[in-house]
N, C-alpha and C. Protein backbone atom coordinates (compact mmCIF):
# COMPACT_ATOMS: atom_id res chain seq x y z
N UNK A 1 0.18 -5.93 20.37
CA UNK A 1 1.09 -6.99 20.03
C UNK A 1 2.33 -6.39 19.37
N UNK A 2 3.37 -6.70 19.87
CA UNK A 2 4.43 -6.10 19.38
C UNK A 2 5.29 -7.56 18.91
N UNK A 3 5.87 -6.69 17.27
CA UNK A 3 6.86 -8.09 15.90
C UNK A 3 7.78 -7.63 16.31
N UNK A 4 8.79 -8.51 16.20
CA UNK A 4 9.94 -8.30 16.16
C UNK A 4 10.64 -7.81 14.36
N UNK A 5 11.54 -7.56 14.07
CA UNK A 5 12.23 -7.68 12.49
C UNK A 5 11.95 -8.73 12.05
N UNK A 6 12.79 -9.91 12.38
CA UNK A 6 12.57 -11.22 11.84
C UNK A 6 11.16 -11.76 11.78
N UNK A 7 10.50 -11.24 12.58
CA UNK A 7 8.75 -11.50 11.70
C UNK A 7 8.40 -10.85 11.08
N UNK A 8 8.79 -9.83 11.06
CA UNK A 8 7.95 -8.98 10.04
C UNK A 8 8.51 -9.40 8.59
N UNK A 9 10.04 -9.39 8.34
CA UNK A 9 10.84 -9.74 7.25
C UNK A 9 9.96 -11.15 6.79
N UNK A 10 9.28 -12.00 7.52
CA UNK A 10 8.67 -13.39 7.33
C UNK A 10 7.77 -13.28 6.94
N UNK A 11 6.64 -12.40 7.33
CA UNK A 11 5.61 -11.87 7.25
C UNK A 11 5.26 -11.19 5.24
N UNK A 12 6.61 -10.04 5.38
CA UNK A 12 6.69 -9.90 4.40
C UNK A 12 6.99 -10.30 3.15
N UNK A 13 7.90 -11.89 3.33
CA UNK A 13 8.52 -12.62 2.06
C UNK A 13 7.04 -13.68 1.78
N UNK A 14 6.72 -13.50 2.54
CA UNK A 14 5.58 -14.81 2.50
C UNK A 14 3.85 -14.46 1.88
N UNK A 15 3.86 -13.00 2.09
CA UNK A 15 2.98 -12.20 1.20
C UNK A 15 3.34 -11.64 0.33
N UNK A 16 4.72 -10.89 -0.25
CA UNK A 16 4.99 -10.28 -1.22
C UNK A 16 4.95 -10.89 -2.23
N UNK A 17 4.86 -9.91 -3.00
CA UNK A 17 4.49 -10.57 -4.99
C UNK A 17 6.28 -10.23 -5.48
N UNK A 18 6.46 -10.77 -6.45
CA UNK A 18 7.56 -9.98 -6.95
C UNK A 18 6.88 -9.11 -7.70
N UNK A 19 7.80 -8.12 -8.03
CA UNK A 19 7.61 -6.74 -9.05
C UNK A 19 8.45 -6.65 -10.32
N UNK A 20 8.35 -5.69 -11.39
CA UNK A 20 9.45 -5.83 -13.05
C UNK A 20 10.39 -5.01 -12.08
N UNK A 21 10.05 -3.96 -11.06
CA UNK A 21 11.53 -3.34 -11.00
C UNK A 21 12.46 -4.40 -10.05
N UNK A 22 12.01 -5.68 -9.83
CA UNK A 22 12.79 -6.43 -8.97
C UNK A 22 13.05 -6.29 -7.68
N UNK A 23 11.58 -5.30 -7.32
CA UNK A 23 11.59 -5.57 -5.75
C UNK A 23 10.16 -6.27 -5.63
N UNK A 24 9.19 -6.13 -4.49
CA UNK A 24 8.52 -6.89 -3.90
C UNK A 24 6.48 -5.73 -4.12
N UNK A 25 5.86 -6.36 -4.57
CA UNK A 25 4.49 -5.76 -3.95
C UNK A 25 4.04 -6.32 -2.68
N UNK A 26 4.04 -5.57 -2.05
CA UNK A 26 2.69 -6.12 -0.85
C UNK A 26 1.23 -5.71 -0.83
N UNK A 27 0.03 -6.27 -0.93
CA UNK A 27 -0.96 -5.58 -0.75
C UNK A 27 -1.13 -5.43 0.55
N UNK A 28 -2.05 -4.24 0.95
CA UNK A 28 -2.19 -3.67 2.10
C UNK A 28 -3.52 -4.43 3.15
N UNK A 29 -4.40 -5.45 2.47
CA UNK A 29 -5.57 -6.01 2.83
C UNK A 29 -4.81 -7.20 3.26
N UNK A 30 -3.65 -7.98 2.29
CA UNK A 30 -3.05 -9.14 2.57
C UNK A 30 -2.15 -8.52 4.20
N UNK A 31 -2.06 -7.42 4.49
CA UNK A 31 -1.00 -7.03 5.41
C UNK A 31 -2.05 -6.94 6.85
N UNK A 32 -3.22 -6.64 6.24
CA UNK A 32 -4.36 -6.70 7.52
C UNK A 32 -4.87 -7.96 7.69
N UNK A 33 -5.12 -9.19 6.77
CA UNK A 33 -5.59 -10.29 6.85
C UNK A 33 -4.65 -11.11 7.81
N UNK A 34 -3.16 -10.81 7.59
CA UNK A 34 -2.26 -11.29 8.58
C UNK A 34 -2.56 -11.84 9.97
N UNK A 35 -3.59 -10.34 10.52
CA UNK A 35 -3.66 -10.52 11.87
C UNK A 35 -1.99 -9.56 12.87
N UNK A 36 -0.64 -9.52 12.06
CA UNK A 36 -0.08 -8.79 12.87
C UNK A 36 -0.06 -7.74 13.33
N UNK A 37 1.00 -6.94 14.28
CA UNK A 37 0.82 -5.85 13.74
C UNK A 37 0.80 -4.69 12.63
N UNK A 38 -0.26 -3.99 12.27
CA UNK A 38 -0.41 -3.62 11.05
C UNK A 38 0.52 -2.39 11.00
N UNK A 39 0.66 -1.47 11.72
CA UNK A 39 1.23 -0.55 11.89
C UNK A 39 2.81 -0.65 12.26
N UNK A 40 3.12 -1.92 12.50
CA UNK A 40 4.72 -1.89 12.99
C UNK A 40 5.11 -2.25 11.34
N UNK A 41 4.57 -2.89 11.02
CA UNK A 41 4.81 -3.50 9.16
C UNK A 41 4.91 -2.38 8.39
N UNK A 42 3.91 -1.81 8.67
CA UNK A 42 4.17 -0.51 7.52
C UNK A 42 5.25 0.46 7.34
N UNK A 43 5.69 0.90 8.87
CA UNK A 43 6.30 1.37 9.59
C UNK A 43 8.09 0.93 8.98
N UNK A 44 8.14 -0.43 8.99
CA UNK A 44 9.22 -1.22 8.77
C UNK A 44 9.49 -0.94 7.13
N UNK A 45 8.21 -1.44 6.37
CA UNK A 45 8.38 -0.81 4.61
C UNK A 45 8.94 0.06 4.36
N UNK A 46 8.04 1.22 5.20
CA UNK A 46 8.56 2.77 4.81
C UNK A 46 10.23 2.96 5.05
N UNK A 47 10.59 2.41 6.48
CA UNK A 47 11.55 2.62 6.76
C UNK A 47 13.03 1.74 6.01
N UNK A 48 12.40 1.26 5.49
CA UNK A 48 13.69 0.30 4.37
C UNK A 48 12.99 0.40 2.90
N UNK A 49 12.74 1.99 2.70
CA UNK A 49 12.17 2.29 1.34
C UNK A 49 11.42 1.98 0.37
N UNK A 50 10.05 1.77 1.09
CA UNK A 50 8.97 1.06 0.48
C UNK A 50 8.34 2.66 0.23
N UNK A 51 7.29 2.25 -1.11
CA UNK A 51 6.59 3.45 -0.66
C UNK A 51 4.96 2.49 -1.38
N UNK A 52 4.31 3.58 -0.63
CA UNK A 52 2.62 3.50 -0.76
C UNK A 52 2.64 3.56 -2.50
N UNK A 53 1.58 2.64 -3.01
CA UNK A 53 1.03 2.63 -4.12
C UNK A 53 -0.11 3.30 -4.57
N UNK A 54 -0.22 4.24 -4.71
CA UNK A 54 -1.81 4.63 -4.57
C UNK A 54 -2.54 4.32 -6.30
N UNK A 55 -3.85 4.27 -6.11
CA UNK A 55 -4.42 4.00 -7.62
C UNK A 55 -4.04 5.48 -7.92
N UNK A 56 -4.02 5.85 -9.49
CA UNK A 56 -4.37 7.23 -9.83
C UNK A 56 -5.43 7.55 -9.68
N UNK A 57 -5.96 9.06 -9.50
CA UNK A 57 -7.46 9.84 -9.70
C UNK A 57 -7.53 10.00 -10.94
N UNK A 58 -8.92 9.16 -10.84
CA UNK A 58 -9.84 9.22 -12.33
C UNK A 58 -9.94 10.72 -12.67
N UNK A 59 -9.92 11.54 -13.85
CA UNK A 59 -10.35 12.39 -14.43
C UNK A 59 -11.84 13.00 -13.97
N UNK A 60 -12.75 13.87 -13.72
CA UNK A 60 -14.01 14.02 -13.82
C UNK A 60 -14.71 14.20 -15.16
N UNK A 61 -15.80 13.74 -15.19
CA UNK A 61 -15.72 14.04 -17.04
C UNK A 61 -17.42 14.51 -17.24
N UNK A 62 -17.53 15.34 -18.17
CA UNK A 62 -18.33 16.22 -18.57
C UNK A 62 -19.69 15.09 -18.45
N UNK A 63 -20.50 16.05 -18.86
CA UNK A 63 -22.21 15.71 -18.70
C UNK A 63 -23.31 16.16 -17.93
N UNK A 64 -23.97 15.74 -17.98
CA UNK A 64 -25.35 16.06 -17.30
C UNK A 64 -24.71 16.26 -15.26
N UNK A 65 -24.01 15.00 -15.06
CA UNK A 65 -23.72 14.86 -13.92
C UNK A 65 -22.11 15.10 -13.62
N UNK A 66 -21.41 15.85 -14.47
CA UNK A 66 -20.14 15.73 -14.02
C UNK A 66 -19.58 16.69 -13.30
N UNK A 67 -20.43 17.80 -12.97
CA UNK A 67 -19.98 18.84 -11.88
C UNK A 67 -20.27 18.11 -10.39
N UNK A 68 -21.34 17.63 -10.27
CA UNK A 68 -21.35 16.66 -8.95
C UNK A 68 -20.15 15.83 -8.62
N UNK A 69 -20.13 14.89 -9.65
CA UNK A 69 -18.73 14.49 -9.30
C UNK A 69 -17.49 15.02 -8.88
N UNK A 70 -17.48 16.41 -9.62
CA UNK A 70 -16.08 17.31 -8.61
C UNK A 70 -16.69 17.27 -7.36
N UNK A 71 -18.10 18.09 -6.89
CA UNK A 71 -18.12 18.52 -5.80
C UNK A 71 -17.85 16.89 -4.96
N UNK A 72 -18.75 15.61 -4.91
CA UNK A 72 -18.20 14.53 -4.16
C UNK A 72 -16.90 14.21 -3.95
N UNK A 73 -16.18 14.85 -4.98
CA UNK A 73 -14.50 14.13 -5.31
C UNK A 73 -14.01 14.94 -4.19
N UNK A 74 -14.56 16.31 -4.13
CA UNK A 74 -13.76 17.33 -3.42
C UNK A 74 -14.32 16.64 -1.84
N UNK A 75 -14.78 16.00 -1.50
CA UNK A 75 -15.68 15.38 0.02
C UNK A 75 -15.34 14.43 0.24
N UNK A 76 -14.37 13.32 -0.55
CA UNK A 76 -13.99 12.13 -0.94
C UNK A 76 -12.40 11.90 0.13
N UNK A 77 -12.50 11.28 1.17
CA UNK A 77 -11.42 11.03 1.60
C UNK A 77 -10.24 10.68 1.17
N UNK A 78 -8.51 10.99 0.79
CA UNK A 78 -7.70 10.70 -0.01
C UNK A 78 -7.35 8.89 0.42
N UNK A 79 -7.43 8.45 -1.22
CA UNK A 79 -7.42 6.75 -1.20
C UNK A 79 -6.28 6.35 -0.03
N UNK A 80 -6.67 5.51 0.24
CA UNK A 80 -5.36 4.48 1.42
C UNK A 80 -4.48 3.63 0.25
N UNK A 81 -3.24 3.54 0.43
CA UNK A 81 -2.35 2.76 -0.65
C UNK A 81 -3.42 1.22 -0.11
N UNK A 82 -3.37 0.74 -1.56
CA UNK A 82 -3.63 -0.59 -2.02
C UNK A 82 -2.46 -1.44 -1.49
N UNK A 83 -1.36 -1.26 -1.77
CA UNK A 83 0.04 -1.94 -1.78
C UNK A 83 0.74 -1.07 -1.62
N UNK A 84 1.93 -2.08 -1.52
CA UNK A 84 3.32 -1.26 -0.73
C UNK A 84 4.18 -1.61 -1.81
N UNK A 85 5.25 -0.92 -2.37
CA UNK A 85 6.19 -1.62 -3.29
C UNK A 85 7.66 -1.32 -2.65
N UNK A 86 8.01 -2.56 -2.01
CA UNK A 86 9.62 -2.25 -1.67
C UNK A 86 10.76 -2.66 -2.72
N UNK A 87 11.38 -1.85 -2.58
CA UNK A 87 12.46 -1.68 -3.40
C UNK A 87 13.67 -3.43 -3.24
N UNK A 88 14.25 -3.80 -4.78
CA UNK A 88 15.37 -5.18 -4.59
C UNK A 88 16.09 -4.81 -3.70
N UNK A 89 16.21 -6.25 -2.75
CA UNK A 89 17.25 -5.89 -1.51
C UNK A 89 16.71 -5.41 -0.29
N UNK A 90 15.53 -5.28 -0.33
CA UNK A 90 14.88 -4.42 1.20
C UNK A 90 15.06 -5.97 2.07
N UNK A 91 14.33 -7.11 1.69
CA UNK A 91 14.48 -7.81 2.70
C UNK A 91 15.69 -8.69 3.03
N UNK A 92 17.38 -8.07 2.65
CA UNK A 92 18.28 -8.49 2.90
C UNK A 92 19.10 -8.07 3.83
């Protein structure tokens, strides 16, 4: 399925959160629940200066079990952004 701009721009005002820096959050589950295309959207963020949100990595922390945890962390696929944060003015 291929969006045009003007849907996606629709797509995006109609899920975005506002943000303090006065641009927009999108979450990335709200961007799959859509149903559009997921990949032309993202595509469109990035390209009018959105960038991926990622959580931070937790610390590993000492104990009985905390060398395991490096080794899983180190086996641990890198997180997928949660949200997208575009910058004031992207959807103008």
């Amino acid at each position: 399925m291929t969006v045009d701009e003007e849907e996606i721009k629709g797509v995006i005002a109609r899920l975005g959160r506002p943000h303090a820096s006065g641009g927009l959050v999108i979450g990335r589950a709200a961007i799959l629940a859509e149903g559009t295309d997921f990949a032309a959207i993202e595509a469109w963020i990035i390209d009018h200066g959105g960038t991926p949100q990622t959580p931070p990595q937790s610390a590993a922390r000492g104990g009985l079990h905390g060398s395991q945890r490096l080794l899983d962390a180190g086996r641990q696929a890198p997180p997928q952004a949660p949200q997208y944060l575009l910058p004031a003015g992207a959807l103008d």
